[in-house]
C-alpha atoms as a PDB file:
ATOM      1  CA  UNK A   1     -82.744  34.179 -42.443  1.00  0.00           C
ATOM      2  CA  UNK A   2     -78.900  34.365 -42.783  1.00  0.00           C
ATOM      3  CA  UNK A   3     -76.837  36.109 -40.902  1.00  0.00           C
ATOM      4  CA  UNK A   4     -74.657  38.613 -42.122  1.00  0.00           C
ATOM      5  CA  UNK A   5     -70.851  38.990 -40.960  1.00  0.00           C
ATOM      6  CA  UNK A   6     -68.428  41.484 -41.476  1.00  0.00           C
ATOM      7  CA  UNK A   7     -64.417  41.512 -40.946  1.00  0.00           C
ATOM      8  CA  UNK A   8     -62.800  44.532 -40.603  1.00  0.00           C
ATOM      9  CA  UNK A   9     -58.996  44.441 -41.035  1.00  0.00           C
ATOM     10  CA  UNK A  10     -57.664  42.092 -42.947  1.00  0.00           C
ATOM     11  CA  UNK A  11     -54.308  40.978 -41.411  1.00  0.00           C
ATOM     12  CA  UNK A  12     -53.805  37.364 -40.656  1.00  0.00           C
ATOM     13  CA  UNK A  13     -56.712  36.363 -38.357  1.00  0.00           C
ATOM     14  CA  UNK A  14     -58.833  38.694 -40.636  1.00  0.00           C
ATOM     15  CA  UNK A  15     -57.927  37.025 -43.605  1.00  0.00           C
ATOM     16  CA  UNK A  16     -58.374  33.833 -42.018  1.00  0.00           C
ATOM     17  CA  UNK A  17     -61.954  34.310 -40.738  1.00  0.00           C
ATOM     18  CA  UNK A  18     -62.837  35.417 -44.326  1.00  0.00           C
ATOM     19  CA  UNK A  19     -61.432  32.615 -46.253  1.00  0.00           C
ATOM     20  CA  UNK A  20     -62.917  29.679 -43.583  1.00  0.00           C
ATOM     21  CA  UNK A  21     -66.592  31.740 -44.494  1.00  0.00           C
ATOM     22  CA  UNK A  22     -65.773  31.678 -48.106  1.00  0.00           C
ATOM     23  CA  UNK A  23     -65.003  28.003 -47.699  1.00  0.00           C
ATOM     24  CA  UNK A  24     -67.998  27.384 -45.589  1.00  0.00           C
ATOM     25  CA  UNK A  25     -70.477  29.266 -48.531  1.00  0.00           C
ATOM     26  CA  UNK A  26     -71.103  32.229 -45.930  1.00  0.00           C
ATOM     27  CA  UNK A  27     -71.375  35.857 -47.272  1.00  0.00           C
ATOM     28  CA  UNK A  28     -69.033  38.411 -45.545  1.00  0.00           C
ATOM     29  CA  UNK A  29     -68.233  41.751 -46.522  1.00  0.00           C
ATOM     30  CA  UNK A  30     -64.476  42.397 -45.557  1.00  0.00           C
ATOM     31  CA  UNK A  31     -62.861  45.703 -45.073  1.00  0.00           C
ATOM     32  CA  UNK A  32     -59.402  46.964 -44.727  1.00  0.00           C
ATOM     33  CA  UNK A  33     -57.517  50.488 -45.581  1.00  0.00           C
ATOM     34  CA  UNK A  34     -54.954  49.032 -47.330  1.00  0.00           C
ATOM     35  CA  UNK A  35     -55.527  48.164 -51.062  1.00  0.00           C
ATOM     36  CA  UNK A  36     -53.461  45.918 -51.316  1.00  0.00           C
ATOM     37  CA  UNK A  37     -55.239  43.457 -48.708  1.00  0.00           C
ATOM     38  CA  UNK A  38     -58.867  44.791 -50.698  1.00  0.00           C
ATOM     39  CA  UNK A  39     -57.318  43.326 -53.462  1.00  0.00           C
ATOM     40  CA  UNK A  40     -55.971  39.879 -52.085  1.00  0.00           C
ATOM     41  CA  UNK A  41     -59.076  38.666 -50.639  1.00  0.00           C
ATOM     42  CA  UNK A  42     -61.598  40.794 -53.866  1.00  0.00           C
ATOM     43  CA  UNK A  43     -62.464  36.734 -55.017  1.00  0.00           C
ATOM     44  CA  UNK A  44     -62.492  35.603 -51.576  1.00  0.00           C
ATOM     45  CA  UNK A  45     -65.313  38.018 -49.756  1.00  0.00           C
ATOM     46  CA  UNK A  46     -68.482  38.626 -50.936  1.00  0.00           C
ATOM     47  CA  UNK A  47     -67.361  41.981 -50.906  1.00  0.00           C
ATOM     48  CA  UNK A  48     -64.356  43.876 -49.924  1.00  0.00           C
ATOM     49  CA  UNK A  49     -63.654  47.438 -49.174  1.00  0.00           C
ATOM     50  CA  UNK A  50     -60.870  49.927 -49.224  1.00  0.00           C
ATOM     51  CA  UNK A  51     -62.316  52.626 -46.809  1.00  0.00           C
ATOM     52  CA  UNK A  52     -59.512  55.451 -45.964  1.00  0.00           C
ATOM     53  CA  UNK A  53     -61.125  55.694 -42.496  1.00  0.00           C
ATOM     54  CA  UNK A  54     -63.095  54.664 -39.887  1.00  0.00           C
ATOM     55  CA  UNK A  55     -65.837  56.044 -39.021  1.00  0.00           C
ATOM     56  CA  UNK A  56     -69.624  56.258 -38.170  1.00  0.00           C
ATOM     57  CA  UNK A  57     -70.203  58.126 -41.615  1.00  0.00           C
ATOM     58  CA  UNK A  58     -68.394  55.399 -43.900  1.00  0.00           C
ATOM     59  CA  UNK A  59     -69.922  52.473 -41.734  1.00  0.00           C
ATOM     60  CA  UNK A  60     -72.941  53.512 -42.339  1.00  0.00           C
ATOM     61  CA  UNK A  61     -72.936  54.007 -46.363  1.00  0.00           C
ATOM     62  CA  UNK A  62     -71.938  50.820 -46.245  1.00  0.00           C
ATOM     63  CA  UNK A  63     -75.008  49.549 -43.874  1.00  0.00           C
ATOM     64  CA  UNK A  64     -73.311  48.004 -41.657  1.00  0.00           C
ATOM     65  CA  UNK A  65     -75.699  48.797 -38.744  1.00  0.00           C
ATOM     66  CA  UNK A  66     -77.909  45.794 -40.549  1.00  0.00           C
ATOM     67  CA  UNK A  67     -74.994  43.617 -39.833  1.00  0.00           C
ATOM     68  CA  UNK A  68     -75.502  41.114 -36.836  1.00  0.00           C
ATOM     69  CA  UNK A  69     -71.863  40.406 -36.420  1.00  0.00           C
ATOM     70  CA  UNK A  70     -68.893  42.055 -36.659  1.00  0.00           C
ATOM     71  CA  UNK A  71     -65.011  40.912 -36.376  1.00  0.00           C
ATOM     72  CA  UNK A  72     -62.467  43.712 -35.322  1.00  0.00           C
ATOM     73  CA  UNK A  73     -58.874  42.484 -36.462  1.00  0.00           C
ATOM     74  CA  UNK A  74     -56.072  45.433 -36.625  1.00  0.00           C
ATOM     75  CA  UNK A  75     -52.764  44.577 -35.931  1.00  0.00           C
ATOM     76  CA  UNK A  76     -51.472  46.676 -32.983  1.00  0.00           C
ATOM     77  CA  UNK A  77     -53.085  49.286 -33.718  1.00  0.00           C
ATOM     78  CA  UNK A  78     -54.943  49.539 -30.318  1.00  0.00           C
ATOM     79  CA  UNK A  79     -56.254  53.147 -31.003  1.00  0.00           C
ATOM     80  CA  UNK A  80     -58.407  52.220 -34.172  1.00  0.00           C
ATOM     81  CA  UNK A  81     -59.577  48.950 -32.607  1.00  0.00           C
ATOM     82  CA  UNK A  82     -60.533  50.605 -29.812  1.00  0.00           C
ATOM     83  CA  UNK A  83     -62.663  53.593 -32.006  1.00  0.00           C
ATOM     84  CA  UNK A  84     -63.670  51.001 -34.399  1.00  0.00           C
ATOM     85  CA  UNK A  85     -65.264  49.085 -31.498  1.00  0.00           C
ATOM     86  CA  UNK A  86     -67.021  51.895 -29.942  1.00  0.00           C
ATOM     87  CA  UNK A  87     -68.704  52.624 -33.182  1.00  0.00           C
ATOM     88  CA  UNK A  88     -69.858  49.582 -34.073  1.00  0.00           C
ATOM     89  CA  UNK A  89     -71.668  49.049 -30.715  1.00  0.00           C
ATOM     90  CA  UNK A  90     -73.188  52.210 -31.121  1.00  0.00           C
ATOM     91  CA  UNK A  91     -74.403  51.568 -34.199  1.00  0.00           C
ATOM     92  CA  UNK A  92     -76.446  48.754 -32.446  1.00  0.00           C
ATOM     93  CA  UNK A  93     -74.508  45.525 -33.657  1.00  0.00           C
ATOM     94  CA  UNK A  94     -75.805  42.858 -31.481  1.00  0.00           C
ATOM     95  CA  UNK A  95     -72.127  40.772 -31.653  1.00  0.00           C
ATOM     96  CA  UNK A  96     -68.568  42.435 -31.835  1.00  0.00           C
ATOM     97  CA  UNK A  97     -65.975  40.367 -31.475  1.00  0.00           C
ATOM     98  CA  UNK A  98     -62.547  42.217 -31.249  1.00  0.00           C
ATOM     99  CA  UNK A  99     -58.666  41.220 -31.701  1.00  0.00           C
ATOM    100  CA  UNK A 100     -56.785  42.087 -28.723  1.00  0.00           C
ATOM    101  CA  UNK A 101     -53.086  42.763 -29.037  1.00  0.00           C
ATOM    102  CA  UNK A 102     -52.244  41.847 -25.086  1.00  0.00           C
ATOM    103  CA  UNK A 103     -53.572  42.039 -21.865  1.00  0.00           C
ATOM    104  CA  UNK A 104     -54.198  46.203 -21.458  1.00  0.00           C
ATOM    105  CA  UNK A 105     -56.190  46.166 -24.595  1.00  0.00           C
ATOM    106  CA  UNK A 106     -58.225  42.980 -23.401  1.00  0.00           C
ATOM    107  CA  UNK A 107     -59.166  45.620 -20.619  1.00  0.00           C
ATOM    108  CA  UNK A 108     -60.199  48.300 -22.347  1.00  0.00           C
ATOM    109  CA  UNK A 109     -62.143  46.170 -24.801  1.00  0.00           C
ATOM    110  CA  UNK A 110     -64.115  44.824 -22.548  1.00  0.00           C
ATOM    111  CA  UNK A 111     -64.906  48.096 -20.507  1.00  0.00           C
ATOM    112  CA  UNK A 112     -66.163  49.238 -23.850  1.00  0.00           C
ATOM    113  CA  UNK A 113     -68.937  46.884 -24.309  1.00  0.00           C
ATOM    114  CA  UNK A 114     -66.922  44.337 -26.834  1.00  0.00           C
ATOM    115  CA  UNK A 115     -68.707  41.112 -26.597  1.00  0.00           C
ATOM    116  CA  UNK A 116     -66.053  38.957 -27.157  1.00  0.00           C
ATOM    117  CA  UNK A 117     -62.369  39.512 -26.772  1.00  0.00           C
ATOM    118  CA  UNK A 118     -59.384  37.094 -28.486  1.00  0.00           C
ATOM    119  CA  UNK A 119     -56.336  36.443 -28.715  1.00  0.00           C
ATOM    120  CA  UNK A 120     -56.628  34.589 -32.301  1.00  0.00           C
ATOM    121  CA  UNK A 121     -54.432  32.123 -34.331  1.00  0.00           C
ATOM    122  CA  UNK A 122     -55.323  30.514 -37.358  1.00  0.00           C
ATOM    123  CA  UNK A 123     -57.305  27.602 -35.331  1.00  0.00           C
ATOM    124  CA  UNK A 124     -58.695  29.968 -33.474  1.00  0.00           C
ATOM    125  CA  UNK A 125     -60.377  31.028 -36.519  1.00  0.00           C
ATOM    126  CA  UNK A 126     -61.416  28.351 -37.607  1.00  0.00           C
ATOM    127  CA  UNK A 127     -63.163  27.566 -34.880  1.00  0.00           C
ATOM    128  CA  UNK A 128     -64.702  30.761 -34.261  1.00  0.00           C
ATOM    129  CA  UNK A 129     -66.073  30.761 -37.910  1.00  0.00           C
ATOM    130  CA  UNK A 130     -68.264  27.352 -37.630  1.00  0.00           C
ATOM    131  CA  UNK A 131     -69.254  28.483 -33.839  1.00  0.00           C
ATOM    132  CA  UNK A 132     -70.966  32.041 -35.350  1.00  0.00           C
ATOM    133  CA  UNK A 133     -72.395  30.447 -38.467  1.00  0.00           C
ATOM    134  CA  UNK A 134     -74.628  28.273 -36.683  1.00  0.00           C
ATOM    135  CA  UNK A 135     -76.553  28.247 -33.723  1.00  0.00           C
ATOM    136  CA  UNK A 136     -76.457  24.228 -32.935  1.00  0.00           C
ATOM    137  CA  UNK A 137     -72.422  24.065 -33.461  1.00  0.00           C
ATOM    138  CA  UNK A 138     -70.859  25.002 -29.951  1.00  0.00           C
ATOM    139  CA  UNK A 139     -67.140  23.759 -31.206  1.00  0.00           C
ATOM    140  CA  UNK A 140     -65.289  22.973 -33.993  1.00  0.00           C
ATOM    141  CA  UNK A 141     -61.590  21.033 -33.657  1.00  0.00           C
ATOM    142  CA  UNK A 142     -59.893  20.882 -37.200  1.00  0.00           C
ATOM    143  CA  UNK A 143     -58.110  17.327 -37.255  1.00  0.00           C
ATOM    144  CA  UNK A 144     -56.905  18.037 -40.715  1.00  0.00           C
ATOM    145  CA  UNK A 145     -57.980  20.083 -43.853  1.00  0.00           C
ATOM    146  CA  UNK A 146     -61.060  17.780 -44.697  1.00  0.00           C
ATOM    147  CA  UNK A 147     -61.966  16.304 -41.213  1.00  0.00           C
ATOM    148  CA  UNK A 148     -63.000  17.415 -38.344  1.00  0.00           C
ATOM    149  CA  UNK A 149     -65.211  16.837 -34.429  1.00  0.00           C
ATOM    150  CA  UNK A 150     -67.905  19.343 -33.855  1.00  0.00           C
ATOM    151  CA  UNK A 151     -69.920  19.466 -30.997  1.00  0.00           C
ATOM    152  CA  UNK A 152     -73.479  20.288 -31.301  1.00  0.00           C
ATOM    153  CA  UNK A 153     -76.582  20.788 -29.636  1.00  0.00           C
ATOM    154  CA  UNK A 154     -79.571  18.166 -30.387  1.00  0.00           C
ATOM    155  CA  UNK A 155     -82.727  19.623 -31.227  1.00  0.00           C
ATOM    156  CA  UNK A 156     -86.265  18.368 -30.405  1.00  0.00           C
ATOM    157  CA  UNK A 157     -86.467  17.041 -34.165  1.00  0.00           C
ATOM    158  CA  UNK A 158     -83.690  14.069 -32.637  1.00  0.00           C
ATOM    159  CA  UNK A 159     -85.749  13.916 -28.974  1.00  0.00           C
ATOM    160  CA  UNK A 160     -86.402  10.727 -27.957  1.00  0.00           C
ATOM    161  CA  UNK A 161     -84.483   8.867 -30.927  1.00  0.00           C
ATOM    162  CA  UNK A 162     -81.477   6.559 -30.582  1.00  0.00           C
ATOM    163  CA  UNK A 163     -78.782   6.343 -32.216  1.00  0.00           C
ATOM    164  CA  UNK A 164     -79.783   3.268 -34.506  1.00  0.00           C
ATOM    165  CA  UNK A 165     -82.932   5.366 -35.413  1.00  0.00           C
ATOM    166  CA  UNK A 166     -81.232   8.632 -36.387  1.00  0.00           C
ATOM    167  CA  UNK A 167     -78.809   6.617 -38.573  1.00  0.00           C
ATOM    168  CA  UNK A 168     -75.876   9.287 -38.817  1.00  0.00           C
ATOM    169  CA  UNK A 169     -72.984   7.203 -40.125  1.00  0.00           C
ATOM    170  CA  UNK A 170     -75.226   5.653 -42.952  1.00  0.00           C
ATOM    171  CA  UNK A 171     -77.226   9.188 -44.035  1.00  0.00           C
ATOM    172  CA  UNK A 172     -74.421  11.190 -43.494  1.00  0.00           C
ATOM    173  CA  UNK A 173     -71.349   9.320 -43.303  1.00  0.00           C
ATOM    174  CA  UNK A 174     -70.634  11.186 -39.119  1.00  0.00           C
ATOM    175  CA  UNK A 175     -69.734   9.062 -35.831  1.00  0.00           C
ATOM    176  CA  UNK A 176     -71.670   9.954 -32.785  1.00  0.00           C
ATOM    177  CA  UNK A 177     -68.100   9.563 -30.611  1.00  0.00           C
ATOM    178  CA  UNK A 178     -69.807  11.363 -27.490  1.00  0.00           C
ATOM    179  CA  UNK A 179     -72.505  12.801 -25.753  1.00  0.00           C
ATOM    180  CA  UNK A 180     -72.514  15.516 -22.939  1.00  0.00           C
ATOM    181  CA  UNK A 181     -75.818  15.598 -20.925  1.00  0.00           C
ATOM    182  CA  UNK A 182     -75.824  17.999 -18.043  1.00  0.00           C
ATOM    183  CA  UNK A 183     -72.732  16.440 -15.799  1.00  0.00           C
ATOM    184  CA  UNK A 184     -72.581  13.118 -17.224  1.00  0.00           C
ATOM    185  CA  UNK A 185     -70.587  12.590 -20.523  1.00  0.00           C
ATOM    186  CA  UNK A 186     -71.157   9.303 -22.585  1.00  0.00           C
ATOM    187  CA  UNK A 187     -68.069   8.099 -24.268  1.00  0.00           C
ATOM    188  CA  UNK A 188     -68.545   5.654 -27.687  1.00  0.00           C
ATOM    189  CA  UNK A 189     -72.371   5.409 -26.637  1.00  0.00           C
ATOM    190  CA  UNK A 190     -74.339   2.366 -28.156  1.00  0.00           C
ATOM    191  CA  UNK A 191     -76.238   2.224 -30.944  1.00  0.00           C
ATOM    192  CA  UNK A 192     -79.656   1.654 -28.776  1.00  0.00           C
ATOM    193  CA  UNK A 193     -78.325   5.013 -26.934  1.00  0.00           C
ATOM    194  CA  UNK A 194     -81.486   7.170 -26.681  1.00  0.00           C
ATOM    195  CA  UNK A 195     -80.810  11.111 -27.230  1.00  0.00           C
ATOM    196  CA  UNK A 196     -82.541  13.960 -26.045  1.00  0.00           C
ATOM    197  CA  UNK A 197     -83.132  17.783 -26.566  1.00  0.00           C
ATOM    198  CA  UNK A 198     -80.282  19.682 -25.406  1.00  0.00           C
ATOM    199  CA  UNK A 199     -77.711  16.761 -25.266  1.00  0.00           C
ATOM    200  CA  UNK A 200     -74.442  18.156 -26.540  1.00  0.00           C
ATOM    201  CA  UNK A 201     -73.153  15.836 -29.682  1.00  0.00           C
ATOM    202  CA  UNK A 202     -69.601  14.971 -30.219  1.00  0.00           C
ATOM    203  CA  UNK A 203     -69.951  14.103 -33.739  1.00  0.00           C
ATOM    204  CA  UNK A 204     -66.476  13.397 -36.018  1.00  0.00           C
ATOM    205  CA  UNK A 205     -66.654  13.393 -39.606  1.00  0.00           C
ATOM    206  CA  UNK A 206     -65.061  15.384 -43.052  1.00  0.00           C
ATOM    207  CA  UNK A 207     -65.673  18.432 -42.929  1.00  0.00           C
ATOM    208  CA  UNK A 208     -68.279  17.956 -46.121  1.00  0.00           C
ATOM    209  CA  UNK A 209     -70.487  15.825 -44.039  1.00  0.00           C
ATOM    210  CA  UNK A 210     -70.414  17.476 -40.948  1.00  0.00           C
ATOM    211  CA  UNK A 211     -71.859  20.515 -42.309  1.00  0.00           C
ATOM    212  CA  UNK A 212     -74.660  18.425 -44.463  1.00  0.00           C
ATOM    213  CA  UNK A 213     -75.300  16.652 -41.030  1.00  0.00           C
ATOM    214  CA  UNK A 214     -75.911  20.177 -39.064  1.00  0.00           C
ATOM    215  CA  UNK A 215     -78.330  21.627 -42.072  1.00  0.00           C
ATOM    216  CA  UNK A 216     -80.338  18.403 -42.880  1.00  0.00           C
ATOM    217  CA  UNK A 217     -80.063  16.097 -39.666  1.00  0.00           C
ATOM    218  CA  UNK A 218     -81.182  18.482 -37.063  1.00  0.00           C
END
């Protein structure tokens, strides 16, 4: 089953998250009060809202309480983020991961039952956006606009197998560049390098075949 995101405020890290899930082939439903930001990102989102407020009563016509994630991103506008967050907890979203203008409203956040708090820029984004769509990516590092190093989890479908047998570079055109297990990290491992479930992967690819290798090789 997917899971189903939405981005509320559509500023600069907002607008970021949503175009990285439109460019990853994620639905999102995106929100803002202003119009004109509705408007700018209408082809981007799945869908996109104007809502003139807030509020338990509009968040729910819109179902968002069948949401499992939800991005807070407004500005400096600590007050909404902070009534905006409340809701959405108490609507029962599992994750809420909220924007936080400094320090103070890091704080308060967190007292509130946010269960993330950041301090975002546009890597920051992009990062957070391939961690939340899938379970086995811990970390994404953008090298450029088509390549990338991920690191992933290794599930028990890989247990057991080396490198040679799991053939990443010729199926899917990744580099195995790493591997974490427990305290020990294996740098440029050998092909006869045996991998098992729950190794971490340091895998570097484009960004096309990095996300083929996380649906199909694992």
């Amino acid at each position: 089953m997917n899971k189903q995101f939405v981005v509320i405020g559509l500023g600069n890290f907002g607008g970021n998250l949503v175009e990285e899930f439109h460019e990853m082939g994620v639905e999102v439903l995106a929100i803002d009060q202003s119009l004109e930001k509705v408007e700018k990102y209408q082809g981007i989102a799945t869908h996109c809202v104007q809502l003139n407020a807030f509020n338990e009563e509009s968040f729910n016509q819109l179902g968002l309480r069948n949401m499992d994630h939800a991005f807070v991103s407004f500005g400096d506008d600590v007050e909404s983020s902070i009534l905006t967050t409340l809701i959405l907890k108490e609507l029962g979203i599992s994750q809420v991961w909220v924007k936080a203008s400094d320090s103070y409203h890091k704080r308060v956040l967190e007292k509130i039952g946010a269960d993330r708090v950041i301090h975002p820029e546009r890597d920051i984004a992009k990062r957070i956006a391939h961690h939340v769509v899938s379970e086995k990516m811990i970390d994404y590092i953008e090298l450029s606009q088509e390549h990338g190093i991920v690191e992933m989890i290794a599930t028990k479908k890989m247990n057991h197998k080396s490198i040679l047998e799991l053939n990443v570079r010729a199926k899917y055109g990744c580099t195995i560049i790493g591997i974490q297990r427990k305290e020990t990290t294996i740098v440029s491992p050998s092909a006869d390098e045996v991998i098992y479930k729950a190794d971490v992967l340091i895998v570097l690819g484009s960004n096309k075949d990095l996300y083929r290798f996380e649906k199909e090789g694992f």
